[in-house]
C-alpha atoms as a PDB file:
ATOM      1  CA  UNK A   1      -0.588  10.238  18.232  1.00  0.00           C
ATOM      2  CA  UNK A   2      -1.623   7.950  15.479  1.00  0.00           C
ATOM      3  CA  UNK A   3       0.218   8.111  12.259  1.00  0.00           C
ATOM      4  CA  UNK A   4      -2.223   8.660   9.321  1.00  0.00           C
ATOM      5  CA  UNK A   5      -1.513   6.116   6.240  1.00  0.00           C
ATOM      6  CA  UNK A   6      -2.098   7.025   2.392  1.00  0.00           C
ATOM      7  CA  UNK A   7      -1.246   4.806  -0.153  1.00  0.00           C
ATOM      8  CA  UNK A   8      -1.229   5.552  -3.975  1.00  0.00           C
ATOM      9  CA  UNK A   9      -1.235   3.371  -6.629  1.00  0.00           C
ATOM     10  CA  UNK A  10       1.002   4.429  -9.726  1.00  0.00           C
ATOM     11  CA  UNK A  11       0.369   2.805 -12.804  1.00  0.00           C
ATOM     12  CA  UNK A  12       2.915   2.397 -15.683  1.00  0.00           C
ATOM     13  CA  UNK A  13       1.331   0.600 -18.910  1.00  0.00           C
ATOM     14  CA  UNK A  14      -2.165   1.594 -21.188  1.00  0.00           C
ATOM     15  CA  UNK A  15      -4.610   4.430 -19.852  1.00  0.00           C
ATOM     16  CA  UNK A  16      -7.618   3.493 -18.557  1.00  0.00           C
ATOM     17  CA  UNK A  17     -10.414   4.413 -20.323  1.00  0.00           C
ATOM     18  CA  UNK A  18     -14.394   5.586 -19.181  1.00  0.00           C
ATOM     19  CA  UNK A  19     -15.150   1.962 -20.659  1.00  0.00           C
ATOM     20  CA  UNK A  20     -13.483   0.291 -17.563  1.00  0.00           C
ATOM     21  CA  UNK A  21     -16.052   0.515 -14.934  1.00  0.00           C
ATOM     22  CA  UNK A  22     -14.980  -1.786 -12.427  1.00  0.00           C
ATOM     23  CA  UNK A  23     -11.948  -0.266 -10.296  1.00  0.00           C
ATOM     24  CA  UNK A  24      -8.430  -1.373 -10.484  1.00  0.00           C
ATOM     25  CA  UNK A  25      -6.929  -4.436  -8.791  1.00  0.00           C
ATOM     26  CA  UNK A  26      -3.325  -4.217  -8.154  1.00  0.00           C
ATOM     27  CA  UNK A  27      -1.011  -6.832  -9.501  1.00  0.00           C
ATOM     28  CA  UNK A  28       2.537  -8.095 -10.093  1.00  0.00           C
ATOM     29  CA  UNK A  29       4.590  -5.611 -11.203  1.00  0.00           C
ATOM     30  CA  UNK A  30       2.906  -2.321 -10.382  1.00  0.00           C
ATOM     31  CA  UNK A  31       4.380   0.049  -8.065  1.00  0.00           C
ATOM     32  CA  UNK A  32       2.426   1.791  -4.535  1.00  0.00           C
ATOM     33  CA  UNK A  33       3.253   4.753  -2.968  1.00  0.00           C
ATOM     34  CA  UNK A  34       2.468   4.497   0.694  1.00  0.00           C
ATOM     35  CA  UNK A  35       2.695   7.305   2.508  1.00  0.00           C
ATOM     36  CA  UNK A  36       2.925   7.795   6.781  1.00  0.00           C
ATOM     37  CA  UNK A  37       2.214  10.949   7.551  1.00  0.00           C
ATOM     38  CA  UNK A  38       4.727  12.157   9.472  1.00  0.00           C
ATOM     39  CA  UNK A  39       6.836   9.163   9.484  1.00  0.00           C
ATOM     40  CA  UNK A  40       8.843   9.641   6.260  1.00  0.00           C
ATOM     41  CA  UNK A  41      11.579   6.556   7.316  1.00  0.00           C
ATOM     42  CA  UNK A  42       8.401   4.442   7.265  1.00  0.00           C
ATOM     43  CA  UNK A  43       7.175   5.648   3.542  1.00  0.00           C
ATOM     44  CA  UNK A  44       8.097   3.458   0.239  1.00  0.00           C
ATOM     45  CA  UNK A  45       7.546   3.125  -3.221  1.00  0.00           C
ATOM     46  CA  UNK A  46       7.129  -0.763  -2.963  1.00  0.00           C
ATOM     47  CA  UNK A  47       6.502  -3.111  -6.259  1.00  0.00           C
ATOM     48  CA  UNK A  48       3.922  -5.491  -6.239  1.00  0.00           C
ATOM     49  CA  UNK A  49       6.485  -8.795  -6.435  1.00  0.00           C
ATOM     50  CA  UNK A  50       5.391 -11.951  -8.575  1.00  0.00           C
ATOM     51  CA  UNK A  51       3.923 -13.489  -5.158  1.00  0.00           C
ATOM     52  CA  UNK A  52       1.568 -10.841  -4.580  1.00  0.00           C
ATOM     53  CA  UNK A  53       3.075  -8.927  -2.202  1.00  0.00           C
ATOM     54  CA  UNK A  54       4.715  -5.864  -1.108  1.00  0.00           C
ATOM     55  CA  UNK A  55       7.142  -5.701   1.684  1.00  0.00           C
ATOM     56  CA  UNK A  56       6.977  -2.288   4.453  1.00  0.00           C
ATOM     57  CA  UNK A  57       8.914  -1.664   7.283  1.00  0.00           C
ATOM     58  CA  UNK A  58       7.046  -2.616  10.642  1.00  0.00           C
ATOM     59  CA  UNK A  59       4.467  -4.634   8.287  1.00  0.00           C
ATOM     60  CA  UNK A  60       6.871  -6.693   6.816  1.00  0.00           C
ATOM     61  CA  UNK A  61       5.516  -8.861   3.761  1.00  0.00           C
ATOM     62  CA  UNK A  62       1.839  -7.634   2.994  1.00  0.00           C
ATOM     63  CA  UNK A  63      -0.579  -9.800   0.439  1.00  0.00           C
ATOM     64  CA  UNK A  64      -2.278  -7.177  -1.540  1.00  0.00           C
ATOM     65  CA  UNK A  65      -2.378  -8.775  -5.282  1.00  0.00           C
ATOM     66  CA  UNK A  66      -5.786  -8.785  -6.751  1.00  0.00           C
ATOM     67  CA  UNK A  67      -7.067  -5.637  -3.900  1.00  0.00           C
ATOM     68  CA  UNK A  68      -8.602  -1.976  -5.048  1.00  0.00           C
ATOM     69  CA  UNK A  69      -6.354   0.557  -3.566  1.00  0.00           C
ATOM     70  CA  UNK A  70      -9.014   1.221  -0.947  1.00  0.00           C
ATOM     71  CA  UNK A  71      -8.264  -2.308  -0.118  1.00  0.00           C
ATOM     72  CA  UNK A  72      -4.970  -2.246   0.012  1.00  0.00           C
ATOM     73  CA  UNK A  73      -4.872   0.923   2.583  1.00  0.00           C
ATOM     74  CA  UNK A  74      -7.351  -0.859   4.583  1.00  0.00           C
ATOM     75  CA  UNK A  75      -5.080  -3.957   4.503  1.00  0.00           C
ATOM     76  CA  UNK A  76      -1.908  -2.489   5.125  1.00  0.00           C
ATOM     77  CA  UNK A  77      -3.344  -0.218   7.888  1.00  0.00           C
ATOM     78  CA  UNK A  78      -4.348  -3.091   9.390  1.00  0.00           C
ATOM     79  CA  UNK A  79      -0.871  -4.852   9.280  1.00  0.00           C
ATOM     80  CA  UNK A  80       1.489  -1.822  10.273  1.00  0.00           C
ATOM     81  CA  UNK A  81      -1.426  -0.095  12.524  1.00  0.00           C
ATOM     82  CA  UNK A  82      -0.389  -1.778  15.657  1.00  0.00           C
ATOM     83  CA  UNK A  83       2.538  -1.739  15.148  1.00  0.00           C
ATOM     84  CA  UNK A  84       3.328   2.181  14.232  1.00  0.00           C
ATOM     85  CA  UNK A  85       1.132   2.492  17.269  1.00  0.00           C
ATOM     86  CA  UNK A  86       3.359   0.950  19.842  1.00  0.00           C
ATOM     87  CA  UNK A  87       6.496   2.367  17.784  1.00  0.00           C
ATOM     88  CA  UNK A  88       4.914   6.047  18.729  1.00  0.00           C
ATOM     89  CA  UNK A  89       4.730   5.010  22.327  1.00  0.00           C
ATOM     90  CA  UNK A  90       8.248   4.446  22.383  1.00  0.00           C
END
């Protein structure tokens, strides 16, 4: 069974207004909530660090500075999906 991934981006600072067309890039600093379905010993609330990244069990360090959240679940999907995988084969 495949463990479905969410991730959340929580944002602590000035609203964003109708004016701000373009979608948000993540950055140093701001805080994800990534989610595994069913796995909740795999889900965080990681901070973006001042390198860019975020660090997840199985995924270990993940670049995501500069990404849309769309992005980001695509790219940490990508890093941990194999790797949950052959975890739930276990």
């Amino acid at each position: 069974m495949k463990a479905r991934l969410v991730v959340a981006i929580l944002l602590f600072g000035p609203a964003l207004t109708a004016e701000d067309a373009s979608p948000y890039r993540v950055g140093p600093g701001d805080v994800l909530e990534v989610i595994v379905d069913g796995r909740p010993d795999l889900s965080r609330l990681p901070t973006v660090q001042t390198t860019g990244r975020i660090w997840l069990p199985r995924a270990g360090e993940v670049e995501v500075s500069g990404l849309t959240s769309d992005e980001v679940a695509a790219r940490v999907a990508a890093w941990a999906g194999g790797r949950l995988d052959a975890a739930e084969r276990r």
